[in-house]
C-alpha atoms as a PDB file:
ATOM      1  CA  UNK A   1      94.969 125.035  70.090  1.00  0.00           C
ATOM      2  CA  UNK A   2      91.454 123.789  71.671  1.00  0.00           C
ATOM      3  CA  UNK A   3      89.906 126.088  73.807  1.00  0.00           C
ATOM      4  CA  UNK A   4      89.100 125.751  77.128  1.00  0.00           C
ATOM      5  CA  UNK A   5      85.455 126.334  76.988  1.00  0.00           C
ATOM      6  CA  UNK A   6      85.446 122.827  74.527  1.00  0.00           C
ATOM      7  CA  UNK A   7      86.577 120.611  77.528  1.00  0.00           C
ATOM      8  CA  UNK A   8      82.699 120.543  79.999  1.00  0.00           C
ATOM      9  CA  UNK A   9      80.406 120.267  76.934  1.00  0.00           C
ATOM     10  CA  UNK A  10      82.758 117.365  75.334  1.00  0.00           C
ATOM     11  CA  UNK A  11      82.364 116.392  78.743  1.00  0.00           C
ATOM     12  CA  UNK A  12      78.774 116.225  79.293  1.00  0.00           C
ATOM     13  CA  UNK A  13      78.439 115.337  75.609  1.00  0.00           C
ATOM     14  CA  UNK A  14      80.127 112.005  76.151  1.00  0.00           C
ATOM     15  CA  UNK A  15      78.071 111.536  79.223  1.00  0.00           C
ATOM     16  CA  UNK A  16      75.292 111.682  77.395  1.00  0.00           C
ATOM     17  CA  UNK A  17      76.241 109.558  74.610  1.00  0.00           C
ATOM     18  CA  UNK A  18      76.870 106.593  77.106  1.00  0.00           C
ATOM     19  CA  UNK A  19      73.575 107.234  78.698  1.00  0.00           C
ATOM     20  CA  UNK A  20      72.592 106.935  74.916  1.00  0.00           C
ATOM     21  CA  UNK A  21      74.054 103.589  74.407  1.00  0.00           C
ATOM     22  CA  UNK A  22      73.752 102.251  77.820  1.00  0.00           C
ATOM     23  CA  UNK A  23      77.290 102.506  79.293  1.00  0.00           C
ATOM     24  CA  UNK A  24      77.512 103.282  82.620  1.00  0.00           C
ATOM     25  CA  UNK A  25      79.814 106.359  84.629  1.00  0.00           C
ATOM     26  CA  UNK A  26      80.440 104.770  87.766  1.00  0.00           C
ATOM     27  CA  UNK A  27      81.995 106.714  90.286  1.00  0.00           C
ATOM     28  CA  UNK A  28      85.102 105.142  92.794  1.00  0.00           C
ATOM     29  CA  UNK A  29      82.984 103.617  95.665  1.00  0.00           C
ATOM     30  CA  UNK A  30      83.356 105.767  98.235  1.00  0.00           C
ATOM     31  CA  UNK A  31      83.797 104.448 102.487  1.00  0.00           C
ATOM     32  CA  UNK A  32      82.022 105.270 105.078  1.00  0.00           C
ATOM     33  CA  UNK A  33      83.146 108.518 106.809  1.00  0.00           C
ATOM     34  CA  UNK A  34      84.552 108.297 110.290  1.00  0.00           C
ATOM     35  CA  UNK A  35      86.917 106.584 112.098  1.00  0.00           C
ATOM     36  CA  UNK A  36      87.643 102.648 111.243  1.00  0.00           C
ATOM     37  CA  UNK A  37      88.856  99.853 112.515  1.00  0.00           C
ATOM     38  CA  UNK A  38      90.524  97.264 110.041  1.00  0.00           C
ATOM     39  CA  UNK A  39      92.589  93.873 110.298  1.00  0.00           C
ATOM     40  CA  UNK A  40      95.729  94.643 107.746  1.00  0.00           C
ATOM     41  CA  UNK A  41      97.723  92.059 105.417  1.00  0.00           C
ATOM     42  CA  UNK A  42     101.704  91.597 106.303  1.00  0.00           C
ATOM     43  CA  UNK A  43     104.042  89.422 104.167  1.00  0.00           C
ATOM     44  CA  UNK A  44     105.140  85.752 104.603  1.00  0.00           C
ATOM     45  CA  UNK A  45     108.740  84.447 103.050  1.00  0.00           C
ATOM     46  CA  UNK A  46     107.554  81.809 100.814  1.00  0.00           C
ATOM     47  CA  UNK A  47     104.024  79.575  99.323  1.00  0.00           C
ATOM     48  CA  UNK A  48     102.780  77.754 102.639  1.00  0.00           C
ATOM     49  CA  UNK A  49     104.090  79.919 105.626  1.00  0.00           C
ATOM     50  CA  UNK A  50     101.985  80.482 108.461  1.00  0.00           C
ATOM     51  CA  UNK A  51     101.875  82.914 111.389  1.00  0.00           C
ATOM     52  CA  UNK A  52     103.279  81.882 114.905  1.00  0.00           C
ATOM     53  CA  UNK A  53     100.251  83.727 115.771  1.00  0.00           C
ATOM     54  CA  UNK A  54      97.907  82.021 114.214  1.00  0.00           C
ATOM     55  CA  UNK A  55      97.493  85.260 112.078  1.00  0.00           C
ATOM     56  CA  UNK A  56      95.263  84.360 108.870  1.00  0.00           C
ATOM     57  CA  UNK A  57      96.649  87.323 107.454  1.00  0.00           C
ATOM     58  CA  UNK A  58     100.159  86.453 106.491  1.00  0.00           C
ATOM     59  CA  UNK A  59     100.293  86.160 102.536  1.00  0.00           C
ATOM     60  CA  UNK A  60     102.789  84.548 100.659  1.00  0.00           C
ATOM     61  CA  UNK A  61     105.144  86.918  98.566  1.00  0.00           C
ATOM     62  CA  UNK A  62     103.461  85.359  95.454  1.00  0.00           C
ATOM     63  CA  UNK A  63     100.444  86.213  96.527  1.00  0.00           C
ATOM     64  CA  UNK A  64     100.957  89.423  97.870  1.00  0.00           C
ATOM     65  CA  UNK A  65     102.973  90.552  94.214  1.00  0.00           C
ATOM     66  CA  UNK A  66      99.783  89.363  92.606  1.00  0.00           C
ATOM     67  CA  UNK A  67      97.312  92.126  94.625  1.00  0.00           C
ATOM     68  CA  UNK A  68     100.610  94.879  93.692  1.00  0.00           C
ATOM     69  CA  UNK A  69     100.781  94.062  90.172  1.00  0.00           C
ATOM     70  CA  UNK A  70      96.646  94.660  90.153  1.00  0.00           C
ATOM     71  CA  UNK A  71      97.078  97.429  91.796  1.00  0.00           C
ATOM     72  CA  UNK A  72      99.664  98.782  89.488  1.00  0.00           C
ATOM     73  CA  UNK A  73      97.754  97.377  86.415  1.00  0.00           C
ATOM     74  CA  UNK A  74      94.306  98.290  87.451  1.00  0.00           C
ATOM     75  CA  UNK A  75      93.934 101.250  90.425  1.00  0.00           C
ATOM     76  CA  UNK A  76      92.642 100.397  94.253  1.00  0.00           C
ATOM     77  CA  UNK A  77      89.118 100.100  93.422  1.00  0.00           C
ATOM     78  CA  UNK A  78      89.417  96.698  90.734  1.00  0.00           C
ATOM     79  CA  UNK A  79      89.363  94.595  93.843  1.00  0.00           C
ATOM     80  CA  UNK A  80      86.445  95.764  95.583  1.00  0.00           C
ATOM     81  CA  UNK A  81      84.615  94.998  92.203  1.00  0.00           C
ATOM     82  CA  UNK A  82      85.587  91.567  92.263  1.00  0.00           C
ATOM     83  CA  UNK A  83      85.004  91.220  95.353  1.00  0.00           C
ATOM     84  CA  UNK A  84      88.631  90.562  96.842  1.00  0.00           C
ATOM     85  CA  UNK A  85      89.227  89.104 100.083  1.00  0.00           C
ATOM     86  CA  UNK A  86      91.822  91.973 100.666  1.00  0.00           C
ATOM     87  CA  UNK A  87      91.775  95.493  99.442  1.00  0.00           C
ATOM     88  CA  UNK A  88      93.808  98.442  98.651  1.00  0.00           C
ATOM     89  CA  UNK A  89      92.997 101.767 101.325  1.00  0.00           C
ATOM     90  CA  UNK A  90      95.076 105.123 100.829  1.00  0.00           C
ATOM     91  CA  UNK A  91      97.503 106.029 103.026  1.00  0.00           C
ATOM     92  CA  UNK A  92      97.123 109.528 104.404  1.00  0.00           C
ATOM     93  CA  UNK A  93     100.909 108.779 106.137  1.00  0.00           C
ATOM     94  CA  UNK A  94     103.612 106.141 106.637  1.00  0.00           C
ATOM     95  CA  UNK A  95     101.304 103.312 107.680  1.00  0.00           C
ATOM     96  CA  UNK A  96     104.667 100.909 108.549  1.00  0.00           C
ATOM     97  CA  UNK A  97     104.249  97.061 109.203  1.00  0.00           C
ATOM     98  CA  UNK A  98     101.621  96.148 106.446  1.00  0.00           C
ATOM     99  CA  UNK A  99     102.011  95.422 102.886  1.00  0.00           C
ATOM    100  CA  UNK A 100     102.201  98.817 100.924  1.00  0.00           C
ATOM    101  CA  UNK A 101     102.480  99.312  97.511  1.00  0.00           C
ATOM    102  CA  UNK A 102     102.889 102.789  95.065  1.00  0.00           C
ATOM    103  CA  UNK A 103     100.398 103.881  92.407  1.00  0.00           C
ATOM    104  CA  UNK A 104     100.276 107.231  90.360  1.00  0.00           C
ATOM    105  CA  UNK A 105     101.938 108.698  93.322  1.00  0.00           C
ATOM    106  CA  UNK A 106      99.816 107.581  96.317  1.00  0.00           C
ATOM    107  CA  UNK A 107     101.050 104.883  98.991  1.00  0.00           C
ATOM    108  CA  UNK A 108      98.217 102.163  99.963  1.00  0.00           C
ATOM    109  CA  UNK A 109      98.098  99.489 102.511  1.00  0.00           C
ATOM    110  CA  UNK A 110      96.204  95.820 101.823  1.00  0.00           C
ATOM    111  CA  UNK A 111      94.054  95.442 104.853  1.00  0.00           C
ATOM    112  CA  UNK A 112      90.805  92.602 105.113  1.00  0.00           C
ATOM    113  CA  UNK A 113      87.624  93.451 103.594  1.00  0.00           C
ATOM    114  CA  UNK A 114      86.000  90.872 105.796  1.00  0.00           C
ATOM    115  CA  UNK A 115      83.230  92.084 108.560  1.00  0.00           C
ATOM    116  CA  UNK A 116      84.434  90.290 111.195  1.00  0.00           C
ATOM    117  CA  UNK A 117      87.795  92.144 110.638  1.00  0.00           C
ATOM    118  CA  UNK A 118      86.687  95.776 110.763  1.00  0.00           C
ATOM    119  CA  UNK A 119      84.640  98.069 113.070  1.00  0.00           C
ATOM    120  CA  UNK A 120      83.602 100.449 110.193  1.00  0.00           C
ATOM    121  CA  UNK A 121      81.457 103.748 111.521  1.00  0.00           C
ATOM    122  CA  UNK A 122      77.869 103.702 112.630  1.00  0.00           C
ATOM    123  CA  UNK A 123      75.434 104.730 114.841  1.00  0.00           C
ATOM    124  CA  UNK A 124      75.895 102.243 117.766  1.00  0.00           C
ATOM    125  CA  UNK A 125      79.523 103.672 118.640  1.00  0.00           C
ATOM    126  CA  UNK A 126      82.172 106.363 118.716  1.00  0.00           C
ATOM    127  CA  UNK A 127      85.167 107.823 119.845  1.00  0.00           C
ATOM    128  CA  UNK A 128      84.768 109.434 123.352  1.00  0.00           C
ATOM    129  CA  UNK A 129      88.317 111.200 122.664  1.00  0.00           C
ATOM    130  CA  UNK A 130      91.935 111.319 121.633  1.00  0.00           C
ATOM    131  CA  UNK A 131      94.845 113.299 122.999  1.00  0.00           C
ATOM    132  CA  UNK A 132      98.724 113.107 122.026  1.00  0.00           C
ATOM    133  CA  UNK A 133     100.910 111.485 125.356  1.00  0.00           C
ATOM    134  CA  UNK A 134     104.380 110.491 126.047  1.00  0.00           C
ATOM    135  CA  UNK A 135     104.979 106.489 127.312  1.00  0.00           C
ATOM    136  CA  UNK A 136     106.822 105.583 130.238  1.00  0.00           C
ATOM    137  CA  UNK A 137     109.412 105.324 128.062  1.00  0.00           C
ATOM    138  CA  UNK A 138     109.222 108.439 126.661  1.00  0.00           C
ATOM    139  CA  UNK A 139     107.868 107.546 123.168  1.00  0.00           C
ATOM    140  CA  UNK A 140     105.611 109.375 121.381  1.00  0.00           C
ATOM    141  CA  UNK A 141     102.046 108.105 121.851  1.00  0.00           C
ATOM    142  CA  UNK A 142      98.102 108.986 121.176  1.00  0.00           C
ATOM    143  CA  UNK A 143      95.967 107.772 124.186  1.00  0.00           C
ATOM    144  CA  UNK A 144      92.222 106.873 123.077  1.00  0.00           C
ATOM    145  CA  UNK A 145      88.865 105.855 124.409  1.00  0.00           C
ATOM    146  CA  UNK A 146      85.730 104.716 122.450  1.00  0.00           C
ATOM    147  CA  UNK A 147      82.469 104.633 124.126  1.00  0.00           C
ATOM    148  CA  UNK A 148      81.240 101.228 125.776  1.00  0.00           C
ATOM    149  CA  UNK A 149      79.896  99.701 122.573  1.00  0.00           C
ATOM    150  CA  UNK A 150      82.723 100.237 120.871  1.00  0.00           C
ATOM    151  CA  UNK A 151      85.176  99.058 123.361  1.00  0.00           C
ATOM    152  CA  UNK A 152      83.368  95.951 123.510  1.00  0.00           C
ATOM    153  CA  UNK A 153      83.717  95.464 119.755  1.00  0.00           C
ATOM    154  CA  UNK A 154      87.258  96.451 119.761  1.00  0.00           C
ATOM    155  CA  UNK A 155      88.135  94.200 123.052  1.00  0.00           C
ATOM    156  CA  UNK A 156      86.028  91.274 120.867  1.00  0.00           C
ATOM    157  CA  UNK A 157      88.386  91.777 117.492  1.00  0.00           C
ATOM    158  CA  UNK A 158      91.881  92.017 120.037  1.00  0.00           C
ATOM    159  CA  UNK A 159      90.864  88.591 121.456  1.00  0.00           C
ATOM    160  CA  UNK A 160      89.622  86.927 118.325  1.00  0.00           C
ATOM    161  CA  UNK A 161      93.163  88.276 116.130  1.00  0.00           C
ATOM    162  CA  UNK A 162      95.841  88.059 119.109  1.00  0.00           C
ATOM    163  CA  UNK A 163      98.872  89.305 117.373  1.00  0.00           C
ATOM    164  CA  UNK A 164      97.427  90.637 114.035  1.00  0.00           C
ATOM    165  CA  UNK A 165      98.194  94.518 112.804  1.00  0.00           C
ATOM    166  CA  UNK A 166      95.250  96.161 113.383  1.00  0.00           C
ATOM    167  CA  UNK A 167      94.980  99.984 111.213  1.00  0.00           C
ATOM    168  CA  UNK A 168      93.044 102.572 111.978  1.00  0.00           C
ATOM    169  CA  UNK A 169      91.163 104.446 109.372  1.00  0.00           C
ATOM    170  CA  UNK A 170      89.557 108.236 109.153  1.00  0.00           C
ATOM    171  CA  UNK A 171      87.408 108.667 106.385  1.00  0.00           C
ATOM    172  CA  UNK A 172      88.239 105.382 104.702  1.00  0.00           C
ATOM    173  CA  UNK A 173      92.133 106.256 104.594  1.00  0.00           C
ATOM    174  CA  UNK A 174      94.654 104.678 106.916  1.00  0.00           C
ATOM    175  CA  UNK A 175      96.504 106.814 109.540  1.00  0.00           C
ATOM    176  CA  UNK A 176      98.051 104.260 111.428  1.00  0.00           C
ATOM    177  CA  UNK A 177      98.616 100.751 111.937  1.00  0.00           C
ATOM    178  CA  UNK A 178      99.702  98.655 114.979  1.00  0.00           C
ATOM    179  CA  UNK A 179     100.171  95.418 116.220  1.00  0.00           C
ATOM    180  CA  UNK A 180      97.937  94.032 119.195  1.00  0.00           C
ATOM    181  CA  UNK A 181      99.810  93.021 122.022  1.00  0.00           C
ATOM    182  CA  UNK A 182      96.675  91.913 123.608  1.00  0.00           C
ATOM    183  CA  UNK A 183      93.057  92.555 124.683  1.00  0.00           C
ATOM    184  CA  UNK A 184      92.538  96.202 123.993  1.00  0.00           C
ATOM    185  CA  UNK A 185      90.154  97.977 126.532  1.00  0.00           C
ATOM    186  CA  UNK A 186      88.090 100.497 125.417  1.00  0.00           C
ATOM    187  CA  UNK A 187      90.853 103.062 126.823  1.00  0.00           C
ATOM    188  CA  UNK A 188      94.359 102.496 125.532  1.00  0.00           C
ATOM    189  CA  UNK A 189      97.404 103.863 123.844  1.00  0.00           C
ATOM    190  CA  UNK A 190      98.923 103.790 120.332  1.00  0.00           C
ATOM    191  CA  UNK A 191     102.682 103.424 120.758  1.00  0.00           C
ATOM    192  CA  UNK A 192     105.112 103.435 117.363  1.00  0.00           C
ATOM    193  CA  UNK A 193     104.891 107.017 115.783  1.00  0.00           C
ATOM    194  CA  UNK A 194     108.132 109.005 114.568  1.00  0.00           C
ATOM    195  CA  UNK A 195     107.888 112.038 116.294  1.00  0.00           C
ATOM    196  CA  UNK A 196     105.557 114.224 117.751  1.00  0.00           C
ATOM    197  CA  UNK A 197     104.117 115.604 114.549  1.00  0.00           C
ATOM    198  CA  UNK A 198     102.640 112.388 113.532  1.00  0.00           C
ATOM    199  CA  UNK A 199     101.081 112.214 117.040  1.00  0.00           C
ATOM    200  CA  UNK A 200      99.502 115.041 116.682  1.00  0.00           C
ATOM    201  CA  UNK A 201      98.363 115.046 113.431  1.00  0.00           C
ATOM    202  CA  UNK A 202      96.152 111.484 114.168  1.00  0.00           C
ATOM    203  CA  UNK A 203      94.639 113.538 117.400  1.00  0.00           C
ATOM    204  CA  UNK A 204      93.371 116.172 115.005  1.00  0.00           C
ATOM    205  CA  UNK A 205      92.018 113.928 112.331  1.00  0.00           C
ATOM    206  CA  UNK A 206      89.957 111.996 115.259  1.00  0.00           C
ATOM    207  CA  UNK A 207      89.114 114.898 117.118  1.00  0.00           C
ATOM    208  CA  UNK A 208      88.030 116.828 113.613  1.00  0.00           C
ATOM    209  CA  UNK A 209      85.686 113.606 112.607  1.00  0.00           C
ATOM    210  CA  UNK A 210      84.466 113.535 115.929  1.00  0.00           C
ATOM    211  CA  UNK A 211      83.250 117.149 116.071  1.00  0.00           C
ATOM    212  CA  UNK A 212      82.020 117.123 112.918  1.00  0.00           C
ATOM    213  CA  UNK A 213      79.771 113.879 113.792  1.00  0.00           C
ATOM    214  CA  UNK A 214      78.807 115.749 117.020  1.00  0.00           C
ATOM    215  CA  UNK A 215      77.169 118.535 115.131  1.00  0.00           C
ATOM    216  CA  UNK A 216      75.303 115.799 113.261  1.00  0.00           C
ATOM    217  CA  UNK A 217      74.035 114.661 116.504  1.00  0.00           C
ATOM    218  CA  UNK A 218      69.822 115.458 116.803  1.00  0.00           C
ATOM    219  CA  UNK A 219      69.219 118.130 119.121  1.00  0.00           C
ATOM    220  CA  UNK A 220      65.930 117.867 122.047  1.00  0.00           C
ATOM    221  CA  UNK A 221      63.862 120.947 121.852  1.00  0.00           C
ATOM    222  CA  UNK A 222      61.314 121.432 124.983  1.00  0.00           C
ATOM    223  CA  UNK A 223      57.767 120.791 123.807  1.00  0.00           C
ATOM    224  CA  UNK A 224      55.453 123.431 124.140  1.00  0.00           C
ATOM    225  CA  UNK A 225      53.566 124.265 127.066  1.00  0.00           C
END
C-alpha cells in the first residue's frame, strides 16, 4: 500500500521534471472576480435558422452538439485556448433558457466570449445594490442598480441585443440568466426565479462581492498639519 507521505514529493518531483524538459503546468485560466455581464447561446431547430430577433446567438443543434461533445471530450477551458467564439462558464444554479450541458458533475452554460457582449468587472463601474422583491404579480424577483457608468453600458448592450438572454455572472460563474425585454436602465428587476430561496441567494452573492470590493476601496487619510 503507498503511503501517504509519497503523494507531494512525487508531486513536486514531476513538477520538476517538466520544468526539466520544458513542459509547462498551466493552471485553468481563472475570470475576473466580481459581478459580470454576458450575452448567452440558446438553441435553433435545424442548419440555417435565424432569430426573429435578430439574435446572432441562436446556434444550430449541430453546432451547439459540437461545443457539448468538446466539452464532454475535453473540460470548459479547451475553448478558451482555441480561442472559441463561445465558451463554457459554471453554473453555480439552474441557469434556465441557455444551452447547458453536464461534465464530471458540474452544469455549464455557453455564453459569448466576445467584448462587445459582456460587461466583465473593473474599475470604471459597480453595483450600487441588490435586494430580493416581489412583482406586481407576485413573483419572486431581485431589484438592482449599478452606478451611472455601468447603467450606461448595460442600457448600451439592451439596445444593441434586443431580445437576447443576457446572464449574469459572480466571480466568473453564472447565477442567472434572463431575457431582455428591452432597454434596461441602470435600476431594474430580475423576474423568473423558482422561489424565494433562489432570490435570495443571488442578493447575497452580489451584496458579498460588493462588500468585499468595498473594503478594497483606497481610503483618504488627512495630511498632516
Amino acid at each position: 500500500m503507498t503511503s501517504a507521505r509519497w503523494i507531494v514529493p512525487a508531486i513536486i518531483a514531476a513538477a520538476v521534471l517538466g520544468a526539466f524538459l520544458g513542459f509547462r503546468f498551466a493552471a485553468p485560466p481563472v475570470e475576473p472576480e466580481g459581478v459580470a455581464f454576458r450575452l448567452g447561446v440558446v438553441e435553433g431547430l435545424r442548419s440555417g435558422d435565424s432569430d426573429e430577433s435578430g439574435d446572432a446567438l441562436v446556434l444550430p443543434s449541430a453546432e451547439v452538439d459540437r461545443y457539448v461533445t468538446a466539452l464532454k471530450a475535453h473540460g470548459p477551458f479547451a475553448g478558451r485556448k482555441r480561442g472559441e467564439r463561445y465558451r463554457w462558464f459554471e453554473a453555480t444554479w439552474n441557469v434556465r433558457g441557455l444551452v447547458s450541458a453536464l461534465h464530471k458533475g458540474r452544469r455549464y452554460v455557453l455564453l459569448s466570449a466576445a467584448e462587445e457582449h459582456a460587461i466583465l468587472p473593473g474599475a470604471d463601474w459597480q453595483v450600487e445594490y441588490a435586494f430580493p422583491e416581489i412583482s406586481d404579480a407576485g413573483i419572486p424577483s431581485v431589484g438592482m442598480a449599478l452606478d451611472e457608468r455601468g447603467g450606461e453600458r448595460l442600457n448600451a448592450l439592451s439596445k444593441a441585443y434586443p431580445g437576447c438572454t443576457l446572464a449574469i455572472l459572480v466571480d466568473g460563474r453564472a447565477v442567472m440568466a434572463a431575457r431582455m425585454r428591452g432597454e434596461i436602465p441602470r435600476r431594474f428587476i430580475i423576474e423568473g426565479f423558482a422561489d424565494v430561496e433562489e432570490v435570495q441567494k443571488l442578493v447575497e452573492a452580489i451584496r458579498k462581492d460588493s462588500a468585499r470590493l468595498a473594503s478594497r476601496a483606497p481610503v483618504a487619510v488627512p495630511a498632516d498639519e
